[in-house]
Protein backbone atom coordinates (compact mmCIF):
# COMPACT_ATOMS: atom_id res chain seq x y z
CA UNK A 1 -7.12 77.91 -50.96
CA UNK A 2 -5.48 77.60 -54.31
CA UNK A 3 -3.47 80.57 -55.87
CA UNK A 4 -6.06 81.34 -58.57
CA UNK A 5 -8.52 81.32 -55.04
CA UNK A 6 -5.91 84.04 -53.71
CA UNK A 7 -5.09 85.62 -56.82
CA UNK A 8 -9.49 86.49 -57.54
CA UNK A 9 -9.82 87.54 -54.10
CA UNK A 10 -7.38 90.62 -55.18
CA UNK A 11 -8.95 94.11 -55.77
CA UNK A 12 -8.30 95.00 -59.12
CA UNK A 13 -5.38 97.66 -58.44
CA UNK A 14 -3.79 94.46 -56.57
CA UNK A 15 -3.94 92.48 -59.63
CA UNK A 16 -2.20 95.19 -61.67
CA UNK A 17 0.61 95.59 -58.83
CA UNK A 18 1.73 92.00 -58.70
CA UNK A 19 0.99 91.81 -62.71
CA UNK A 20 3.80 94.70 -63.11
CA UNK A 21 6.30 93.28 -60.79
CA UNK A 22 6.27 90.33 -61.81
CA UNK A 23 6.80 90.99 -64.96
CA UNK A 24 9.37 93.55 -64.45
CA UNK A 25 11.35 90.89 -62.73
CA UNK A 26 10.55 88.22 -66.18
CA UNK A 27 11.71 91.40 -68.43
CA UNK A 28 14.83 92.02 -66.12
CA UNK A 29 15.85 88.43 -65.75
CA UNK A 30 15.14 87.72 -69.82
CA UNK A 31 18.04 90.65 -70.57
CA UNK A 32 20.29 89.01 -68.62
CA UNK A 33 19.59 84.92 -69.66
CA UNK A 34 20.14 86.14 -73.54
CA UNK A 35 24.07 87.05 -72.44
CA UNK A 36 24.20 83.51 -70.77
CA UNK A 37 22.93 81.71 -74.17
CA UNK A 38 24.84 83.61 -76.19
CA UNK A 39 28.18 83.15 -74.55
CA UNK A 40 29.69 80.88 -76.70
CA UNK A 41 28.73 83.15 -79.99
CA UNK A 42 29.67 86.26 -78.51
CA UNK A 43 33.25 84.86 -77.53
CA UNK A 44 33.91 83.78 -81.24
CA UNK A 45 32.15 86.95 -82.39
CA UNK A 46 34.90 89.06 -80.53
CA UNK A 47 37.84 85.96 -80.64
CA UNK A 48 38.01 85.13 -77.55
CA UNK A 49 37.16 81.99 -75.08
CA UNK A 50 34.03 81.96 -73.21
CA UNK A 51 35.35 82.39 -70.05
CA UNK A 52 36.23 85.92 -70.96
CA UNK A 53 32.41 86.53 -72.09
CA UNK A 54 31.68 85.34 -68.59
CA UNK A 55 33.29 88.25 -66.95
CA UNK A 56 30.69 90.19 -68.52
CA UNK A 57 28.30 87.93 -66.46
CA UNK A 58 30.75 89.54 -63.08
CA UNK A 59 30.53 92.76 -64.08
CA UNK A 60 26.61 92.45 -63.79
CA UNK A 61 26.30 90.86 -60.69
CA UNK A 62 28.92 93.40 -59.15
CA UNK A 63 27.46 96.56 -60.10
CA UNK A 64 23.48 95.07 -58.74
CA UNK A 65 23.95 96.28 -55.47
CA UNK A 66 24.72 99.45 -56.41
CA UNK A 67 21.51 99.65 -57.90
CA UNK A 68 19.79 97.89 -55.24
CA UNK A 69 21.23 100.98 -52.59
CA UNK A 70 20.61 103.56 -55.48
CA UNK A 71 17.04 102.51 -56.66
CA UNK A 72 16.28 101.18 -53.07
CA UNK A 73 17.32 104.88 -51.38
CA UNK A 74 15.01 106.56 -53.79
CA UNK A 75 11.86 104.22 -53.79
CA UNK A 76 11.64 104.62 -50.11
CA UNK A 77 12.07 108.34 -50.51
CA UNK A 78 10.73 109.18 -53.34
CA UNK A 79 7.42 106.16 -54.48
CA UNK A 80 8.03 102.77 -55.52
CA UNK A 81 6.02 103.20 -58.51
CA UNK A 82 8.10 106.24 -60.07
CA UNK A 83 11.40 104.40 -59.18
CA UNK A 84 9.73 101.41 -60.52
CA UNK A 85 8.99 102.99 -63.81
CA UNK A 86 12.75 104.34 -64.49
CA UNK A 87 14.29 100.91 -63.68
CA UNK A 88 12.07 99.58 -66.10
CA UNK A 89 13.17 101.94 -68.77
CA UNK A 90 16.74 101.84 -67.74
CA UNK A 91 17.77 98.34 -68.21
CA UNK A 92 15.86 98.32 -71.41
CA UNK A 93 17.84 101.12 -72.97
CA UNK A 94 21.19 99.60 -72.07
CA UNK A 95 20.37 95.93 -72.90
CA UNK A 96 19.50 97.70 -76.56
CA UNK A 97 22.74 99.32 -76.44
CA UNK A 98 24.52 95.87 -75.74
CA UNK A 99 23.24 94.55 -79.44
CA UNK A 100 25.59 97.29 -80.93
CA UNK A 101 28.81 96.76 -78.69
CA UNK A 102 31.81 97.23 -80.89
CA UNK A 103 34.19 95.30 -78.52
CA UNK A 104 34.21 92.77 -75.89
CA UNK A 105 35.44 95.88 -73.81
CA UNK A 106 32.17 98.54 -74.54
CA UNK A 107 30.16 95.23 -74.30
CA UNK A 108 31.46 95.06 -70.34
CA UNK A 109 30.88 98.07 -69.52
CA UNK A 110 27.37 98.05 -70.61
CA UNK A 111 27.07 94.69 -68.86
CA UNK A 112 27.95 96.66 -66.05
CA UNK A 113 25.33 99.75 -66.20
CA UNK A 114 23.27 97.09 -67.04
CA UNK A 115 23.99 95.52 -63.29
CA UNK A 116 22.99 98.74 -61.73
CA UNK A 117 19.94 99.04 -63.05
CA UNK A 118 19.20 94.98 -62.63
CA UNK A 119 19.93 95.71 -59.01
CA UNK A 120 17.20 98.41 -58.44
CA UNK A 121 14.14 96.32 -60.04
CA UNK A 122 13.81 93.29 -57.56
CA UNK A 123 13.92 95.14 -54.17
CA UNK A 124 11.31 98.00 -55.60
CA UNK A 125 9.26 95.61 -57.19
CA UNK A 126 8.67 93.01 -54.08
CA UNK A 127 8.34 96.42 -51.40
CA UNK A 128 5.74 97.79 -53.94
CA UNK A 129 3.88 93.74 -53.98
CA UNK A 130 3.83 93.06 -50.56
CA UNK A 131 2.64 96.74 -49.29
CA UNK A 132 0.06 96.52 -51.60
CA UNK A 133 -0.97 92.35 -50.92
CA UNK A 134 -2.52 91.54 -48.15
CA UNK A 135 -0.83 88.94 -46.01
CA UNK A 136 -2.82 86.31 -46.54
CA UNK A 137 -1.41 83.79 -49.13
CA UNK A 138 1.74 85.69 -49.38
CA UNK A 139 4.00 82.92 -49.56
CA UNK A 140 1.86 81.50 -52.66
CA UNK A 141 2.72 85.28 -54.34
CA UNK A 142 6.34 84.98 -52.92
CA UNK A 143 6.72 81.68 -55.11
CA UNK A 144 5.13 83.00 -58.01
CA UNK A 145 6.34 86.14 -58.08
CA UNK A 146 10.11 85.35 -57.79
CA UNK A 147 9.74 82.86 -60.77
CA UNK A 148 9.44 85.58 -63.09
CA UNK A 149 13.48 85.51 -63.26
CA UNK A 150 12.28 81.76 -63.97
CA UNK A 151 10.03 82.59 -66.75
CA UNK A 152 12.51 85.30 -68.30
CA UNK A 153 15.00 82.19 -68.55
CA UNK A 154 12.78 80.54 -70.43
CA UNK A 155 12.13 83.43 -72.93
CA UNK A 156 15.35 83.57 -73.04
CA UNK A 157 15.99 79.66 -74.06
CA UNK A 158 12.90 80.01 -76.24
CA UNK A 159 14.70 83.22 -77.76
CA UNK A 160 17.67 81.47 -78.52
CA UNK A 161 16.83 78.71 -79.68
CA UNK A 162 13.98 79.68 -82.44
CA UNK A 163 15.68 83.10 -83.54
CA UNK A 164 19.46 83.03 -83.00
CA UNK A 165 20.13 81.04 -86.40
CA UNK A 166 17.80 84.06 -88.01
CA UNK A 167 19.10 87.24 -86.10
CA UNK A 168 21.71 86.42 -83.74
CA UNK A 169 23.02 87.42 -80.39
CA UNK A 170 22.89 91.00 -81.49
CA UNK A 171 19.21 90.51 -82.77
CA UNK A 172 18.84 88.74 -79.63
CA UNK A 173 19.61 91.87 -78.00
CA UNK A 174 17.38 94.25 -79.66
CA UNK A 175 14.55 92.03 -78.87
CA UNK A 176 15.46 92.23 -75.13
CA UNK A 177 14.55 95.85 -75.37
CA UNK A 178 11.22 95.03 -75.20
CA UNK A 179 10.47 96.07 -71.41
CA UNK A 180 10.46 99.18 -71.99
CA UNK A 181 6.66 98.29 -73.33
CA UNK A 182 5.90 97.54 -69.79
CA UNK A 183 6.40 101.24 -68.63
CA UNK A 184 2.67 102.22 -70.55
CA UNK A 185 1.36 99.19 -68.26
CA UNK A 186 2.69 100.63 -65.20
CA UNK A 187 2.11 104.40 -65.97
CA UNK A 188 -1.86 103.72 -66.74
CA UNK A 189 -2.71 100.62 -64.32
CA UNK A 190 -0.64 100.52 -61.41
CA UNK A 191 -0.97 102.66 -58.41
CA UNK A 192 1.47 103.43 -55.18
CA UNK A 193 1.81 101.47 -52.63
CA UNK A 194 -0.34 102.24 -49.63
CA UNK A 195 1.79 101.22 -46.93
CA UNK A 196 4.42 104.51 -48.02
CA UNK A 197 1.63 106.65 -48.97
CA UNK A 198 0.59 106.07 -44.99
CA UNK A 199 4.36 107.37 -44.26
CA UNK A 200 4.51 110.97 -46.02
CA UNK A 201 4.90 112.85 -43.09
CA UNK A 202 8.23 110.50 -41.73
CA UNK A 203 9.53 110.45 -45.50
CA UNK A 204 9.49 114.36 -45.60
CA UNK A 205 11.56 114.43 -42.74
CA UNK A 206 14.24 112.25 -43.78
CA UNK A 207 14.36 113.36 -47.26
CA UNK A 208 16.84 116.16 -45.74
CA UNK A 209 18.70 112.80 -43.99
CA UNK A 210 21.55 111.13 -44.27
CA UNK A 211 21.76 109.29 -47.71
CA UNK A 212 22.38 105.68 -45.52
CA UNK A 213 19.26 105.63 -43.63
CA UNK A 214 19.49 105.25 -39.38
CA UNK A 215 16.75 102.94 -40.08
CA UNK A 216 19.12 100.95 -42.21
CA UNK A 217 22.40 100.94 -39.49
CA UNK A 218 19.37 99.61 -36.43
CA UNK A 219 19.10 96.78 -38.50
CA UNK A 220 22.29 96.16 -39.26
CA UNK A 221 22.74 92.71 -37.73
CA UNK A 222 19.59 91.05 -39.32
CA UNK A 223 20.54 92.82 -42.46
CA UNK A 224 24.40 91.01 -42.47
CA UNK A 225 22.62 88.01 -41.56
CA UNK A 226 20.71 88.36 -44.86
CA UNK A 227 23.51 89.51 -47.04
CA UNK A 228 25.17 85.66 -45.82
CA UNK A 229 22.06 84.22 -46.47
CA UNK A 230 21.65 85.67 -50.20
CA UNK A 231 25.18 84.64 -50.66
CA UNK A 232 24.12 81.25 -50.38
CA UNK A 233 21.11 81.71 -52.70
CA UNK A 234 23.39 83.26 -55.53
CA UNK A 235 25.83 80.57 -54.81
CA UNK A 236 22.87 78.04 -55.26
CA UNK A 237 20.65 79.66 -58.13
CA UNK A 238 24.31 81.20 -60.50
CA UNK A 239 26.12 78.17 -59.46
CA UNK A 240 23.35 75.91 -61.23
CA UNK A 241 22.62 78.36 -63.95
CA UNK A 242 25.47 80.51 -65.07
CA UNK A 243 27.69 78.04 -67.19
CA UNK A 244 24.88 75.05 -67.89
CA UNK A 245 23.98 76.44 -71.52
CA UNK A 246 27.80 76.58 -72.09
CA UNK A 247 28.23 73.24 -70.47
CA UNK A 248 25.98 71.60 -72.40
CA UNK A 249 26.99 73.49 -75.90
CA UNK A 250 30.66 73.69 -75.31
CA UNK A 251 30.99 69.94 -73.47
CA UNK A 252 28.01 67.89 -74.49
CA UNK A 253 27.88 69.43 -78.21
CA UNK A 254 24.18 69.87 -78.61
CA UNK A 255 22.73 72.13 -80.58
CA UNK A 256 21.24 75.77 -79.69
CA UNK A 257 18.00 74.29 -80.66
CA UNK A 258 18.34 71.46 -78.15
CA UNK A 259 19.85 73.53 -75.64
CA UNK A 260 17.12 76.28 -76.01
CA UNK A 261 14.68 73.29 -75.38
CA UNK A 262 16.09 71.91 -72.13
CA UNK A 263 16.07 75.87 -71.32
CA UNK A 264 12.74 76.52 -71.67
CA UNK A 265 11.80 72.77 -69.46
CA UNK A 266 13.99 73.53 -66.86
CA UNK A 267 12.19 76.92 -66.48
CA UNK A 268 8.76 75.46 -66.46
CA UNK A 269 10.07 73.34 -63.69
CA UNK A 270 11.16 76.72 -61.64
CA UNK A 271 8.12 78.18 -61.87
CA UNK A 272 6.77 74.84 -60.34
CA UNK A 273 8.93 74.78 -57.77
CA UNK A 274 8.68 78.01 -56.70
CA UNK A 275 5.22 77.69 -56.22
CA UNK A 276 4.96 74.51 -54.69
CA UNK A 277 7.52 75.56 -52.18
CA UNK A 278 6.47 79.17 -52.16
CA UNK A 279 3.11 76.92 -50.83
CA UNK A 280 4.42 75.09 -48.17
CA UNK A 281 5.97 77.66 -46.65
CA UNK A 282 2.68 78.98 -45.89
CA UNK A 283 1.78 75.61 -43.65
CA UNK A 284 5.93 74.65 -42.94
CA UNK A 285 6.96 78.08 -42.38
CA UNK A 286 9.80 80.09 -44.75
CA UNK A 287 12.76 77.97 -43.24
CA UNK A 288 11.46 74.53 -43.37
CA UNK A 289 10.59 75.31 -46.95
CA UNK A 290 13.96 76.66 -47.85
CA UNK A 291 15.67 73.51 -45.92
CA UNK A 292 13.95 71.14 -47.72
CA UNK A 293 14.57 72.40 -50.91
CA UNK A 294 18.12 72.98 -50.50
CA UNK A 295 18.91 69.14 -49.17
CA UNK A 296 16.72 67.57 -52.45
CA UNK A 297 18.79 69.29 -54.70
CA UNK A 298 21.86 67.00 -54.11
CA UNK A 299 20.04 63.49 -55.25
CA UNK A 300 19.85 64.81 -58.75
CA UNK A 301 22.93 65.61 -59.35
CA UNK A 302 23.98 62.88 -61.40
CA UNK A 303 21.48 63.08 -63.61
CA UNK A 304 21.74 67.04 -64.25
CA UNK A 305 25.65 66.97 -64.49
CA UNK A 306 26.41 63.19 -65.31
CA UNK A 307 23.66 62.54 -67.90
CA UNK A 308 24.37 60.84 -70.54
CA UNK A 309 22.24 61.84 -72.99
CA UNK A 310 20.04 65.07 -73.59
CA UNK A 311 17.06 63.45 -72.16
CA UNK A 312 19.07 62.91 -68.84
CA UNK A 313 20.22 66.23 -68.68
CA UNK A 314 17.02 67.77 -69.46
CA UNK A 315 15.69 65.40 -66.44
CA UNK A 316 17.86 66.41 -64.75
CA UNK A 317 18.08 70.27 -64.86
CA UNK A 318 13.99 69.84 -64.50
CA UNK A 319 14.67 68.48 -60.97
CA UNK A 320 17.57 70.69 -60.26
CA UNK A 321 15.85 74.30 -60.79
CA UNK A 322 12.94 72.37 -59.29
CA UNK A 323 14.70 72.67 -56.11
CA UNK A 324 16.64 75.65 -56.75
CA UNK A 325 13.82 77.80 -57.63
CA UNK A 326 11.50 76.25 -54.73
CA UNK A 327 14.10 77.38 -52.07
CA UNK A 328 14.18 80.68 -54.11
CA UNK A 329 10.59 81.02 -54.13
CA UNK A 330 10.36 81.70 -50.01
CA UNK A 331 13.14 84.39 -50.65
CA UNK A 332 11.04 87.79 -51.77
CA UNK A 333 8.01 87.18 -48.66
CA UNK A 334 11.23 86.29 -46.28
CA UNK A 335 13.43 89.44 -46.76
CA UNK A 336 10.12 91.76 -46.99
CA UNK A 337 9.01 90.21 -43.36
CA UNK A 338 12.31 90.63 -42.02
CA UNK A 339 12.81 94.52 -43.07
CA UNK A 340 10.99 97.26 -41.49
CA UNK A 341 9.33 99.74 -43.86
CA UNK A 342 11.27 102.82 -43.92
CA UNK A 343 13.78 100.69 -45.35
CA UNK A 344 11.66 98.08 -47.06
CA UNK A 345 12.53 99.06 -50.70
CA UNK A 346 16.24 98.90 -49.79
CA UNK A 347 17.17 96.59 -47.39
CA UNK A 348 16.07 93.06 -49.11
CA UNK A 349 16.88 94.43 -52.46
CA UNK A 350 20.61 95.66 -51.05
CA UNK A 351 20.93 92.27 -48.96
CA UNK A 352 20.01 90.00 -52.67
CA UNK A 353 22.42 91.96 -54.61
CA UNK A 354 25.30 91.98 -52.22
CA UNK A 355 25.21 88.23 -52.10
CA UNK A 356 25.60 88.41 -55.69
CA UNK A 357 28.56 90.09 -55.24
CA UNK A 358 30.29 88.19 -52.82
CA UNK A 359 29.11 85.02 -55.31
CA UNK A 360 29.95 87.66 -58.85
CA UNK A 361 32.83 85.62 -59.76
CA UNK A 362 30.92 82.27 -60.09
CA UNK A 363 30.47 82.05 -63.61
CA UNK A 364 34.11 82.74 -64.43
CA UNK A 365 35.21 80.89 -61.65
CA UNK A 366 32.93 77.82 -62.96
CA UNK A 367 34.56 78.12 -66.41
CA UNK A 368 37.60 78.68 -65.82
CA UNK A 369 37.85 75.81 -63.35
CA UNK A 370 36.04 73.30 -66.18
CA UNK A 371 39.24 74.81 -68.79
CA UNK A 372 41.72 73.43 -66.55
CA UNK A 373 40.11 70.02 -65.77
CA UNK A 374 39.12 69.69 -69.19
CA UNK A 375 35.17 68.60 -68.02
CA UNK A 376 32.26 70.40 -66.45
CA UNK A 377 30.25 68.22 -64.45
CA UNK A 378 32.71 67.91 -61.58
CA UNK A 379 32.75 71.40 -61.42
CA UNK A 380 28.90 71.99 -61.11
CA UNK A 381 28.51 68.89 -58.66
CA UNK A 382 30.84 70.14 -55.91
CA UNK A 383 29.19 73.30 -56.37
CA UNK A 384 25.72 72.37 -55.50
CA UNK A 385 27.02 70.09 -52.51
CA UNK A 386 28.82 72.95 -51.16
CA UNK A 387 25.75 75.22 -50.97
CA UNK A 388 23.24 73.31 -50.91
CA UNK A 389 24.21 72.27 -47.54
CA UNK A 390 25.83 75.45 -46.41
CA UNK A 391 21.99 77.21 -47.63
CA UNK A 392 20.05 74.44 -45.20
CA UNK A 393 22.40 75.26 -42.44
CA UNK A 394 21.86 79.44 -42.54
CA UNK A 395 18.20 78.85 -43.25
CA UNK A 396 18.20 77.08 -39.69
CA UNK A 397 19.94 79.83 -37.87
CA UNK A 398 17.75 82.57 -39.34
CA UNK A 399 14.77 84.32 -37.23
CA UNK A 400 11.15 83.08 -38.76
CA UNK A 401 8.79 85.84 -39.66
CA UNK A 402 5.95 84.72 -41.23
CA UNK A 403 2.57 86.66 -41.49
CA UNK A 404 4.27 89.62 -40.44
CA UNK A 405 2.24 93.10 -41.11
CA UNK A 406 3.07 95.29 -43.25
CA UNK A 407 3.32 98.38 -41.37
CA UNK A 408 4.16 101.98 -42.04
């Protein structure tokens, strides 16, 4: 069965629940691709090297799991569509406020409320999917639904590369207030999930609970297993992403409308690969998808950081976030398996945004690191052999889950 097959066979109030996540998670992942093309106009807006702009990149992925405990804690308490709804509106403020940052200093610290409310959207947005989905075909919607931080890249490129001459990175900015649009779409459309509607009595009771959830400490070891695992996938998906647009503007001198380009092509080929491999974990299972993926990704690295021309390194970063993306694409239908539902909203969410913490310094590590060698693409190889491999090797130690119901 194909995903259009999957995606008809939906009842309507389905549709509109993967339709708002989904795009919640484009919108959210747009707001934060505009920093990462504008980094090199931002650090000569406020004087300064890029590598310094990239700490704003830290600050984000610092402050996520915050917002992953924060918006997790109250989706599971409270709805996932109300929670839902404020994240929305919350990121969307602050990325508005970013376009009139005085300093490189207030521009931080929005980067950083920004982070918090990041961190709230994904894990609310897949509990809310896959409580609502039915099993069946729910890798196919894990692929899919996890490249909308694919397709907000590629806004993002297509952003920067046909407006920033016109408005800049601060018009850039205002534009990536936009999601707050999606709030109407989710007020009118979209209803609760029925899985923690069938909870109310249990979710009365621990509303007077401890703000850490018992539920949450029981699964402690799976969840540390997780938080290594999403370390990896941070490592593999910020190690490949984070500094490429400066890479190739800073390094390879093209031009924003170039580098926009290759943005919006290596986008189109995560959203394949997420859905391909989303796919085959349905008949492989999640960790033979996520292996395989992983181990591809090291044959094209000298075409994605060696090229020698922009056609090469558009190849190439086509293959790369090919692979990337497809191990990505298992990641929202693994976690939501794995976690039990009183802690379903916070748990995965928490798990995804504390490996981005452990991996936060990436970007400015990256940088910094391609400052002192003078080059980039030694940098960004050793980086995807490292975790590449280290990703196949925690994928084959993890527990396999597939098909699990989605129970109260």
């Amino acid at each position: 069965m194909s995903f259009l097959d999957d995606f008809r066979s939906l009842s309507p109030a389905q549709r509109h629940t993967f339709l708002a996540s989904f795009l919640g998670w484009t919108l959210d992942s747009l707001d934060f691709f505009l920093l990462i093309f504008c980094v090199k106009a931002i650090a000569a807006d406020f004087g300064t090297k890029p590598s310094a702009v990239l700490g704003a990149v830290f600050l984000t992925q610092a402050f996520r799991p915050v917002g992953a405990l924060l918006f997790g804690i109250l989706a599971d308490r409270y709805g996932r569509r109300p929670v839902l709804i404020f994240n929305i509106m919350s990121f969307s403020v602050i990325e508005l406020a970013c376009a009139f940052a005085p300093s490189l200093a207030v521009l931080m610290g929005l980067r950083a409320l920004f982070g918090i409310a990041m961190g709230g959207e994904w894990g609310v947005g897949a509990a809310l999917t896959f409580e609502t989905l039915p099993k069946e075909g729910r890798g196919t919607f894990s692929g899919i639904l996890q490249e909308g931080y694919a397709l907000g890249s590629i806004l993002a490129s297509a952003a920067f590369g046909l407006l920033f001459h016109w408005i800049g990175w601060r018009g850039l900015f205002v534009l990536g207030a936009s999601p707050a649009l999606l709030v109407l779409y989710v007020q009118t459309r979209v209803q609760e999930s029925p899985v923690w509607l069938a909870g109310a009595s249990r979710r009365k009771e621990r509303r007077v609970g401890p703000l850490i959830p018992a539920h949450l400490m029981e699964f402690l070891p799976t969840f540390l297993f997780l938080v290594l695992l999403m370390t990896a996938f941070m490592s593999f998906s910020h190690g490949t992403q984070d500094v490429y647009p400066t890479f190739l503007t800073v390094q390879v001198g093209l031009k924003p409308e170039t580098v926009g380009l290759i943005g919006v092509l290596y986008g189109l080929g995560s959203i394949a690969g997420g859905f391909v491999f989303g796919l085959l974990s349905e008949r492989w299972g999640r960790k033979r998808a996520i292996i395989a993926a992983a181990l591809l990704s090291i044959p094209v690295i000298p075409l994605w950081a060696y090229g020698h021309t922009a056609w090469m390194l558009g190849t190439g970063a086509v293959l790369m976030q090919f692979m990337v993306q497809g191990a990505w694409g298992v990641v929202p239908a693994y976690l939501t398996e794995l976690s039990p539902a009183p802690v379903r909203a916070t748990a995965p969410g928490l798990a995804y945004q504390l490996g981005g913490l452990v991996t936060s310094w990436n970007g400015k590590a990256q940088a910094l690191m391609a400052e002192r060698w003078g080059a980039y693409p030694p940098v960004l190889a050793l980086t995807v052999v490292f975790v590449a491999l280290t990703l196949a090797l925690l994928a084959a130690l993890g527990h396999e889950a597939k098909g699990a119901e989605m129970t109260a």
